[in-house]
N, C-alpha and C. Protein backbone atom coordinates (compact mmCIF):
# COMPACT_ATOMS: atom_id res chain seq x y z
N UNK A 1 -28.50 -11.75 17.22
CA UNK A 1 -28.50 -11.18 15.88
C UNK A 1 -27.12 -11.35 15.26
N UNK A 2 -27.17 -11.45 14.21
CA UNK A 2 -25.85 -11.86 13.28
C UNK A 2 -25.08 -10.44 13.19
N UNK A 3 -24.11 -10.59 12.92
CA UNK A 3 -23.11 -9.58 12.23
C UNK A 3 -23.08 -9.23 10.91
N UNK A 4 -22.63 -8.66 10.23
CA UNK A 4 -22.61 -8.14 9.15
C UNK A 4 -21.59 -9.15 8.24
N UNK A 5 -20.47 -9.45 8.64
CA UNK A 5 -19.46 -10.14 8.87
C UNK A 5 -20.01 -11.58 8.74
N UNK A 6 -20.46 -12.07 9.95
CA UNK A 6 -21.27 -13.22 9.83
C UNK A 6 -22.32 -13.84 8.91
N UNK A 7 -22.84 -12.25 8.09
CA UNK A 7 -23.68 -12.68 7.07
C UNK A 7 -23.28 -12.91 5.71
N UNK A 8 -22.12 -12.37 5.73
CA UNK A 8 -21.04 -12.74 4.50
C UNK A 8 -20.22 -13.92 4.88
N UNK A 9 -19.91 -14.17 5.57
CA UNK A 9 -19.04 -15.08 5.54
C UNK A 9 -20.07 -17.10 6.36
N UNK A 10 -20.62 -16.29 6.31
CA UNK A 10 -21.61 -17.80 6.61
C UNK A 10 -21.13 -18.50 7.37
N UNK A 11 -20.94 -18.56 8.57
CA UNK A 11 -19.82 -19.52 9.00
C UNK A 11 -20.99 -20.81 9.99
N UNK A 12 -20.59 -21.95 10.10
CA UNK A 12 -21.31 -22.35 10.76
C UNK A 12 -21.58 -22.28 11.87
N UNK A 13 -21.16 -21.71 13.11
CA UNK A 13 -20.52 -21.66 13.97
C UNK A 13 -20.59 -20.53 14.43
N UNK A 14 -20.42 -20.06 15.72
CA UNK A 14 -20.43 -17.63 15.83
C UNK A 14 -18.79 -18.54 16.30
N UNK A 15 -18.23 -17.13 15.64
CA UNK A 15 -16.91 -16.68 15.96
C UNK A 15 -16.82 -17.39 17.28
N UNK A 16 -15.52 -17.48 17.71
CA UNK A 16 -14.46 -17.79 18.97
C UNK A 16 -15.17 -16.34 19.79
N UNK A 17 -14.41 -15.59 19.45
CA UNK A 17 -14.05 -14.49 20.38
C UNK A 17 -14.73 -13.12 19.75
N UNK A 18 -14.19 -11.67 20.24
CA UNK A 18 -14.67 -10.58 19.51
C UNK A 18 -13.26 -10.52 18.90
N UNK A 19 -12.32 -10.93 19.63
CA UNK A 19 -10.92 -10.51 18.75
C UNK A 19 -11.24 -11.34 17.47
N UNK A 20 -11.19 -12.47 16.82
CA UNK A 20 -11.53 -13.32 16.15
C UNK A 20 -12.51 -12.66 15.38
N UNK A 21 -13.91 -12.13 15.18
CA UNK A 21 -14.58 -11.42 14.28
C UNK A 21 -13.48 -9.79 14.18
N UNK A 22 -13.36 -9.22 15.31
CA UNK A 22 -12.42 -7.95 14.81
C UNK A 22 -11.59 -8.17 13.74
N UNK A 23 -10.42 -8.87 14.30
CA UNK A 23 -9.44 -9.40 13.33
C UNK A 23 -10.33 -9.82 12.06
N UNK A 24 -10.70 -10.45 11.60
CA UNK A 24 -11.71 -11.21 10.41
C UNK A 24 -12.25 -9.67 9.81
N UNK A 25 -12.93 -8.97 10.41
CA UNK A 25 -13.06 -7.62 9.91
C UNK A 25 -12.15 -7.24 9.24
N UNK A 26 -10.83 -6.58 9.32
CA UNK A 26 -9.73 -5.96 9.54
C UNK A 26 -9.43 -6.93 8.38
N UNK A 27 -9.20 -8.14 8.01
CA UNK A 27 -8.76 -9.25 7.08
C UNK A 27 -9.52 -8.91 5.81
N UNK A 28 -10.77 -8.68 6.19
CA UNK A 28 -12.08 -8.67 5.14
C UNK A 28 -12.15 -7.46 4.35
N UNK A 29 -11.96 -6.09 5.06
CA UNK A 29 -11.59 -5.02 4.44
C UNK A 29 -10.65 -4.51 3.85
N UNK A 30 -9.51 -5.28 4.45
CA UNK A 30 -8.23 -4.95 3.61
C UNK A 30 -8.91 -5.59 2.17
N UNK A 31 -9.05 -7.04 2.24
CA UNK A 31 -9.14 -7.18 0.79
C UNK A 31 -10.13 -6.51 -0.31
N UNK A 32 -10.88 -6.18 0.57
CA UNK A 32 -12.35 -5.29 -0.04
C UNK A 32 -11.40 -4.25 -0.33
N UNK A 33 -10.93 -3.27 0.04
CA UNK A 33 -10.00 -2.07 -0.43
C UNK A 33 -9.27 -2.65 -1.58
N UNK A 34 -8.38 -3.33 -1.27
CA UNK A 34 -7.11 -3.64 -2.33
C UNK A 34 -7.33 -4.37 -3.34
N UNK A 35 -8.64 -4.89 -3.39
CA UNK A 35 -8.98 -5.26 -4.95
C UNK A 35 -9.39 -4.20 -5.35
N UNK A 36 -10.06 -2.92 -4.84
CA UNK A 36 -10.88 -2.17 -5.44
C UNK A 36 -9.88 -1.28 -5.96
N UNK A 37 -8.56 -1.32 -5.39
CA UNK A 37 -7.97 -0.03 -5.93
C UNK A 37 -6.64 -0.75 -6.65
N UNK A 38 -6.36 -2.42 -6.61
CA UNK A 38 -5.57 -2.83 -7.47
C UNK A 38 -6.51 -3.04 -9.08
N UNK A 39 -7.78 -2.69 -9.12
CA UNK A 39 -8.07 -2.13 -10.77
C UNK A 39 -7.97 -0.85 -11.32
N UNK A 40 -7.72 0.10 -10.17
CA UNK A 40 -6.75 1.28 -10.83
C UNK A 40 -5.40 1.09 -11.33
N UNK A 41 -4.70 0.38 -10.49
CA UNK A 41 -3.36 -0.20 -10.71
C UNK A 41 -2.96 -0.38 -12.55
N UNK A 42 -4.40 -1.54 -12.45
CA UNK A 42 -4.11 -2.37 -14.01
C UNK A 42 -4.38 -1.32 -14.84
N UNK A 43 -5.04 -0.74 -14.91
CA UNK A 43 -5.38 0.60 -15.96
C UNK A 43 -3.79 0.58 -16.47
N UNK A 44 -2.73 0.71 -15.93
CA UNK A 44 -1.54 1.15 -16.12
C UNK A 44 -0.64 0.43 -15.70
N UNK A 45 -0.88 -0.79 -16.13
CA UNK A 45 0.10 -1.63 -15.78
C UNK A 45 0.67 -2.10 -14.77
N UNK A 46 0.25 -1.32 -13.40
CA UNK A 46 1.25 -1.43 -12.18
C UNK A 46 0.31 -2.19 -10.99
N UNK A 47 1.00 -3.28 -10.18
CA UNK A 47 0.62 -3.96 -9.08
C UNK A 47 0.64 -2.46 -8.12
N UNK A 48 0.16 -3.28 -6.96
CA UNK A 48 -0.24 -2.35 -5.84
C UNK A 48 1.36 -2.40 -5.23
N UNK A 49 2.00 -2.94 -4.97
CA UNK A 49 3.53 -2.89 -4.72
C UNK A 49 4.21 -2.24 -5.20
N UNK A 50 4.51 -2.44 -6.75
CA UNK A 50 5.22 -1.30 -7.74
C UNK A 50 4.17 0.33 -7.52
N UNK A 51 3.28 0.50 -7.36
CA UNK A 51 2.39 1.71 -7.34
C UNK A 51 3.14 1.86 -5.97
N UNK A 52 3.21 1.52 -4.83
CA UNK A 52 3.79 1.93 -3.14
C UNK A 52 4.91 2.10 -3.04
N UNK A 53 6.12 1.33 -4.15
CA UNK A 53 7.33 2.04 -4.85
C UNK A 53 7.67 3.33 -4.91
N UNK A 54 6.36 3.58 -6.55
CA UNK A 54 6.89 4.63 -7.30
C UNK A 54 5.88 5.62 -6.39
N UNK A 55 5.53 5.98 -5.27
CA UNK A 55 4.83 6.85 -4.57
C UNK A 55 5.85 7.05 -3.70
N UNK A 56 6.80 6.37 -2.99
CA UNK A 56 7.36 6.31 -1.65
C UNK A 56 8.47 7.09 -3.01
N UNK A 57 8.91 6.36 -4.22
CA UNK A 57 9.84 7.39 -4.66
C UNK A 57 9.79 8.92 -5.64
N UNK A 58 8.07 9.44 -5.40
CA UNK A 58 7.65 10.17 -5.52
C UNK A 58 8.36 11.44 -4.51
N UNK A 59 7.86 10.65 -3.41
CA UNK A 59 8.04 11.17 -1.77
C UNK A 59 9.39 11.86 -1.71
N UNK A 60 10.78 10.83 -2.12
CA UNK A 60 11.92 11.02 -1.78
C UNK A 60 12.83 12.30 -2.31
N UNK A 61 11.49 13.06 -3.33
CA UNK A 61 12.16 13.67 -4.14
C UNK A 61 13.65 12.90 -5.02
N UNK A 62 13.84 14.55 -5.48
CA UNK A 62 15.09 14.82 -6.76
C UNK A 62 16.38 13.44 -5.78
N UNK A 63 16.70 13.28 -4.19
CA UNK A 63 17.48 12.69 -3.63
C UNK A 63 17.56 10.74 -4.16
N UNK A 64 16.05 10.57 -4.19
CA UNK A 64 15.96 9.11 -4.22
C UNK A 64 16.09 8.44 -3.38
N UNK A 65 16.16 7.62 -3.08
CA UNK A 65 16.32 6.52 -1.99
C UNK A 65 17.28 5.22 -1.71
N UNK A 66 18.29 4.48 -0.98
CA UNK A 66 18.84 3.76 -1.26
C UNK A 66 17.20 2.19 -1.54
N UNK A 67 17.84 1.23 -1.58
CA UNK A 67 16.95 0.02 -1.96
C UNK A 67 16.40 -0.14 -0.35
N UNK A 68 17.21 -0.44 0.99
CA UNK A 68 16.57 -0.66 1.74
C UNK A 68 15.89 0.35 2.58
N UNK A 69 16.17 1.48 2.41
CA UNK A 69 15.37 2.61 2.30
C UNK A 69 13.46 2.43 1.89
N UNK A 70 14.05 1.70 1.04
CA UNK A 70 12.32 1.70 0.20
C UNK A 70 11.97 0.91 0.58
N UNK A 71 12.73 -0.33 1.13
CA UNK A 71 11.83 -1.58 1.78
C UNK A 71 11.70 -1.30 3.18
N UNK A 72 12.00 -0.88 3.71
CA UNK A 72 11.62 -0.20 5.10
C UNK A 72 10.02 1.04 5.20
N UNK A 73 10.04 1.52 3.85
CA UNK A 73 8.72 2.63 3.58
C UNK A 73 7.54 1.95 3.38
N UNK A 74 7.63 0.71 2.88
CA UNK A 74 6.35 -0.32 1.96
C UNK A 74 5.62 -0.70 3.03
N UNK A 75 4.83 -0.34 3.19
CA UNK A 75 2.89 -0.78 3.74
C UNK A 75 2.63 -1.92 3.56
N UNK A 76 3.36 -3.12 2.23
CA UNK A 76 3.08 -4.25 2.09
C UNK A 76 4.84 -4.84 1.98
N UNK A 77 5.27 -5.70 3.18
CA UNK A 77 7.12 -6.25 2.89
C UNK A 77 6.53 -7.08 1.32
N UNK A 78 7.82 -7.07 0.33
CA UNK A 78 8.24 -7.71 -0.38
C UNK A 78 9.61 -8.32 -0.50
N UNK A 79 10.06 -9.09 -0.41
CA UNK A 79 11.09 -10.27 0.38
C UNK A 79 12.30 -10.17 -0.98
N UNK A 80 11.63 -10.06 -2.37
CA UNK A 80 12.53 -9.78 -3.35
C UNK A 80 12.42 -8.24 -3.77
N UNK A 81 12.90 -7.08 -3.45
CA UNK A 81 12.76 -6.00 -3.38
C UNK A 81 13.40 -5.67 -5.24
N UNK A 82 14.89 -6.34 -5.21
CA UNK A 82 15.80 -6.14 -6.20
C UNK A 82 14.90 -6.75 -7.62
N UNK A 83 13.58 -7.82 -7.63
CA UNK A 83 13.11 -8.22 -8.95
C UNK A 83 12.09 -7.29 -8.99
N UNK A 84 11.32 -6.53 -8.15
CA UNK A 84 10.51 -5.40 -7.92
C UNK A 84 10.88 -4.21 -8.91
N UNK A 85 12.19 -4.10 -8.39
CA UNK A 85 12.88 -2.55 -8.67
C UNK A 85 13.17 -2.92 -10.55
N UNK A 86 13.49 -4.15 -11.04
CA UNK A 86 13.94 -4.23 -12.12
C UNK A 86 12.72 -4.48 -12.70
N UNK A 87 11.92 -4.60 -12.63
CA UNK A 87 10.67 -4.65 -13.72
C UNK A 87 10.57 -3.11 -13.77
N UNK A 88 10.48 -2.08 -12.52
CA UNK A 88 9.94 -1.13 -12.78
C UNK A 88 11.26 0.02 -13.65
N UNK A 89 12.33 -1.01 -13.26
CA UNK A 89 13.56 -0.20 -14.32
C UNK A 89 13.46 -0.42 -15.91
N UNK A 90 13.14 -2.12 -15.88
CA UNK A 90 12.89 -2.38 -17.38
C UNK A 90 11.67 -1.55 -18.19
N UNK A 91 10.89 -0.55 -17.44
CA UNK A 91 9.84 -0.29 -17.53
C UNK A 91 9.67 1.04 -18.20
N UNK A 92 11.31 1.47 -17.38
CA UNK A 92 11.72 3.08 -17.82
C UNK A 92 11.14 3.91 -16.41
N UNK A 93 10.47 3.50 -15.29
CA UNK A 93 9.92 4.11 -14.07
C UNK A 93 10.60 4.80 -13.42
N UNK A 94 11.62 3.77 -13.38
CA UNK A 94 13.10 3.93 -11.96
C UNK A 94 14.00 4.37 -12.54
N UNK A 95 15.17 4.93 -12.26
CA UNK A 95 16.74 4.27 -12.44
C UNK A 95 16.96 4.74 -11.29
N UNK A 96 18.33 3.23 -11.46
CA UNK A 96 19.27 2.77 -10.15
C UNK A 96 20.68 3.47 -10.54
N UNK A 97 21.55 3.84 -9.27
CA UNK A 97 23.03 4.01 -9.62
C UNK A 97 23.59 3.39 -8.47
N UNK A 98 24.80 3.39 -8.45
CA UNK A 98 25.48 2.63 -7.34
C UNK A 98 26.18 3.81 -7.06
N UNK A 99 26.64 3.72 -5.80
CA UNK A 99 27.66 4.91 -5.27
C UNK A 99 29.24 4.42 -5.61
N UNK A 100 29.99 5.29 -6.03
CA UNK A 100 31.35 5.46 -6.43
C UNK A 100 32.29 4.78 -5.18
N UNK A 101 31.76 5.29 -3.68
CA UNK A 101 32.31 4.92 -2.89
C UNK A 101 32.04 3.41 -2.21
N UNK A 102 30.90 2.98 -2.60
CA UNK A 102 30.45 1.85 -1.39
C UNK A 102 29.25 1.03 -2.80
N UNK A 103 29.72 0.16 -3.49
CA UNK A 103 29.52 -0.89 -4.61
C UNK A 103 28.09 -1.10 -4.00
N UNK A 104 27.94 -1.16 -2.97
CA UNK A 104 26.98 -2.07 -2.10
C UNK A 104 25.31 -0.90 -2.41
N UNK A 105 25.69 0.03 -2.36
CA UNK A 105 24.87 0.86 -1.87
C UNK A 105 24.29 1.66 -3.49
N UNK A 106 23.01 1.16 -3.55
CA UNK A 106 22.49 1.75 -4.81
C UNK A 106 21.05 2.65 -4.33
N UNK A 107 21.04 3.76 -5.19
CA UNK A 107 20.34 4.84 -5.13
C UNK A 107 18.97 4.37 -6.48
N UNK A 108 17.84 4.61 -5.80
CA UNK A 108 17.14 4.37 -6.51
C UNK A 108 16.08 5.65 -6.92
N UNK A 109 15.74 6.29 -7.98
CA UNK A 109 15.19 7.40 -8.21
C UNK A 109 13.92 6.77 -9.25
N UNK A 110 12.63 8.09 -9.42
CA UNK A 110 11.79 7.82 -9.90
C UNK A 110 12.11 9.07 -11.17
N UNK A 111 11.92 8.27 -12.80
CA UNK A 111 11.85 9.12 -13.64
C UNK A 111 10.33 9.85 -13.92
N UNK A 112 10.86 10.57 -15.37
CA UNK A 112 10.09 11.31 -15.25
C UNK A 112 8.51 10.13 -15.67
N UNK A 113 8.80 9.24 -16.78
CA UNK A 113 7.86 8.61 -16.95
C UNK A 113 7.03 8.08 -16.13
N UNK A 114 8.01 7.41 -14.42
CA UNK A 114 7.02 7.36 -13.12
C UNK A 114 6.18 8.45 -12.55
N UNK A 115 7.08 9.35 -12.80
CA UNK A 115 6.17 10.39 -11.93
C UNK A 115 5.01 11.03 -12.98
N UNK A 116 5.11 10.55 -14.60
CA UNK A 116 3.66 11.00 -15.15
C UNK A 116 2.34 9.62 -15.09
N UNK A 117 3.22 8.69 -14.65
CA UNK A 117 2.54 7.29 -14.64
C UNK A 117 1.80 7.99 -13.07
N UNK A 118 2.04 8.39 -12.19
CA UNK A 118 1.82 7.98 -10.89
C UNK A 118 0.88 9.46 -10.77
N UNK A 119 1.16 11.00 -11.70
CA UNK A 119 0.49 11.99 -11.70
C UNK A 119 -1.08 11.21 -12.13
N UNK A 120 -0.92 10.29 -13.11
CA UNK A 120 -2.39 10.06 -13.96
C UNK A 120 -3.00 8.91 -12.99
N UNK A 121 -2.57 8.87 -11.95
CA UNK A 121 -3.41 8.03 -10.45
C UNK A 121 -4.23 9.15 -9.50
N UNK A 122 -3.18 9.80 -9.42
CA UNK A 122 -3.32 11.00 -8.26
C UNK A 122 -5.09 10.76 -7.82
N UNK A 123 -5.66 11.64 -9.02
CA UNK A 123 -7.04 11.99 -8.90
C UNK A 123 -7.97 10.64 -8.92
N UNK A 124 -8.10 9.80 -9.82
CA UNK A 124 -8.52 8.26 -9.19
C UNK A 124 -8.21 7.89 -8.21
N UNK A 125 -7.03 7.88 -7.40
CA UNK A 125 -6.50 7.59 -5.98
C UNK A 125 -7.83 8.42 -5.35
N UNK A 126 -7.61 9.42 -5.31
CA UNK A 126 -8.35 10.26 -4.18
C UNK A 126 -9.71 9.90 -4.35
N UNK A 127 -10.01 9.94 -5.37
CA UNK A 127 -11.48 9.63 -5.48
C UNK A 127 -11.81 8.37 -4.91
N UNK A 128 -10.73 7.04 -5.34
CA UNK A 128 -11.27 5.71 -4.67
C UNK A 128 -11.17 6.32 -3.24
N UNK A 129 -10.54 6.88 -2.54
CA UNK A 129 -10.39 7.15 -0.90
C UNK A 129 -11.85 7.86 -0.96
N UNK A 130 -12.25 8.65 -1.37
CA UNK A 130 -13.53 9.05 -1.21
C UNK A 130 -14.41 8.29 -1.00
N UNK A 131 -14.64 7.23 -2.10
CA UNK A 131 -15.89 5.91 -1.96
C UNK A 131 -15.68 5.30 -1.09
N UNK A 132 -14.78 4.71 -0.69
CA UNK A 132 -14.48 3.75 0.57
C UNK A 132 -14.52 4.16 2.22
N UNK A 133 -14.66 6.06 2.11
CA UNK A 133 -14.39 6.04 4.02
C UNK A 133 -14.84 7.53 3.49
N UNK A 134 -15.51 8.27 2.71
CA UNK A 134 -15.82 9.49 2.25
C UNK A 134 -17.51 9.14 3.64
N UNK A 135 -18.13 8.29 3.66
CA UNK A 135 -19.27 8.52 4.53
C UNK A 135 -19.32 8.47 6.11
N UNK A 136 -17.32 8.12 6.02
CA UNK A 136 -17.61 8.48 7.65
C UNK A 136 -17.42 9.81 7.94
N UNK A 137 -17.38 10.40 8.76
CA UNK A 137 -16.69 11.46 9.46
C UNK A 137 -15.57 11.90 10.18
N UNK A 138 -15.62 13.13 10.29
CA UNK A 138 -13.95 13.62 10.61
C UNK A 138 -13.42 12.69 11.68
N UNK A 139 -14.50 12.80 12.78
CA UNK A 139 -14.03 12.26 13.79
C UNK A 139 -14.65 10.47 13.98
N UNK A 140 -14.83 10.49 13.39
CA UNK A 140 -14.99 8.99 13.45
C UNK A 140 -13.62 8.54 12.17
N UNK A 141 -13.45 8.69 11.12
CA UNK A 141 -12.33 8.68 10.60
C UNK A 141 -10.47 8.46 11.74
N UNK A 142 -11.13 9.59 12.64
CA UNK A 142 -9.51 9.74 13.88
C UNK A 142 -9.61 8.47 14.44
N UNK A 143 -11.04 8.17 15.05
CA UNK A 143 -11.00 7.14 16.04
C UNK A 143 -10.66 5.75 15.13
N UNK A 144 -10.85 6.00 13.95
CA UNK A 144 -10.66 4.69 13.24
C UNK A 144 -9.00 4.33 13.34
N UNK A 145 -8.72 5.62 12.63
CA UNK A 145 -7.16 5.60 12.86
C UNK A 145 -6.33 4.77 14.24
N UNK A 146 -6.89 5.79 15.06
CA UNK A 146 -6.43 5.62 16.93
C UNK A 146 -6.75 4.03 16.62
N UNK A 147 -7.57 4.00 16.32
CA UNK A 147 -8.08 2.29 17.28
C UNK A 147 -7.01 1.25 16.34
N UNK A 148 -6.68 1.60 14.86
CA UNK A 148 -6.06 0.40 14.11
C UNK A 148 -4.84 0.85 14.56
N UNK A 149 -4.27 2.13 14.72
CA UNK A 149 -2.89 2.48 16.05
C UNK A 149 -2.68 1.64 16.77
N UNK A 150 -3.74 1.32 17.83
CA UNK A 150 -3.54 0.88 19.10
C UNK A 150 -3.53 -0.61 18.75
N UNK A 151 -4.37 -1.03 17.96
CA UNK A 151 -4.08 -2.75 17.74
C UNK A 151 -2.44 -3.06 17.27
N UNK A 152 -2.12 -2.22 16.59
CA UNK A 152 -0.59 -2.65 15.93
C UNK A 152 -0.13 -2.47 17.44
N UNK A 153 0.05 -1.47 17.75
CA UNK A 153 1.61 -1.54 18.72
C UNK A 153 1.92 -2.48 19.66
N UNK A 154 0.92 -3.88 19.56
CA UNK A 154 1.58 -4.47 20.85
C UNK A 154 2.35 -5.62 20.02
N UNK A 155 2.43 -5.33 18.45
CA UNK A 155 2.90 -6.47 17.59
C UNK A 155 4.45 -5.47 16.79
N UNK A 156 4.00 -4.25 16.78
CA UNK A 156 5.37 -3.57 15.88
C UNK A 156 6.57 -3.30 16.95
């Protein structure tokens, strides 16, 4: 009997392995998620990157964050962090300062306009989390967790 997986993706062939359909799973859903919730994004202008930004500098509070601070927090690496941060400065989202003592070292904070940009997600956020994993259960939800846990750590 076919997979679910297999019936979408037509392949000619059954998979290699179970790692090979797992993985392919895991590939398949990410993108199924992140289109679904990069059209909340556009509502308001913001990629799913700049939105994992201005959330992580939600997070940091009134303190802010230095730059590699924030690239160390991101769920997705972005390799140009500094053309990231300036769209969302040109934007009025962010502001940056540099420290008095150390040129090198810039502080990056979320204004108020981010944090009303990122309040008017909140409740669409939650709700897309609802549609997407609202029909599993508590504990099937954990084990989901545990199990995508246990696949990372033999790679992080």
């Amino acid at each position: 009997m076919k997979s679910k997986l297999q019936n979408e993706l037509k392949p000619n062939k059954a998979f290699e392995s179970l790692q090979e359909e797992a993985l392919l799973n895991i590939i398949k859903t990410t993108e199924v998620f992140s289109w679904r919730a990069s059209s909340l994004f556009k509502e308001i202008g913001l990629t799913a990157t700049q939105y994992n930004v201005l959330r992580i500098l939600r997070g940091a509070g009134n303190e802010g964050l230095l730059c590699r601070e924030i690239s160390e927090r991101m769920f997705t690496k972005d390799p140009d962090i500094t053309r990231l941060l300036d769209r969302l400065e040109s934007r009025g989202l962010i502001s940056r300062n540099r420290d008095n003592r150390d040129r090198r070292a810039i502080t990056v904070k979320i204004t108020d306009q981010g944090l009303e940009d990122l309040k008017s997600l909140d409740k669409p956020i939650t709700e897309h989390h609802q549609q997407l994993l609202g029909h599993l259960t508590q504990k099937q939800l954990q084990q989901l967790i545990s199990l995508l846990e246990l696949a990372r750590n033999n790679i992080e």
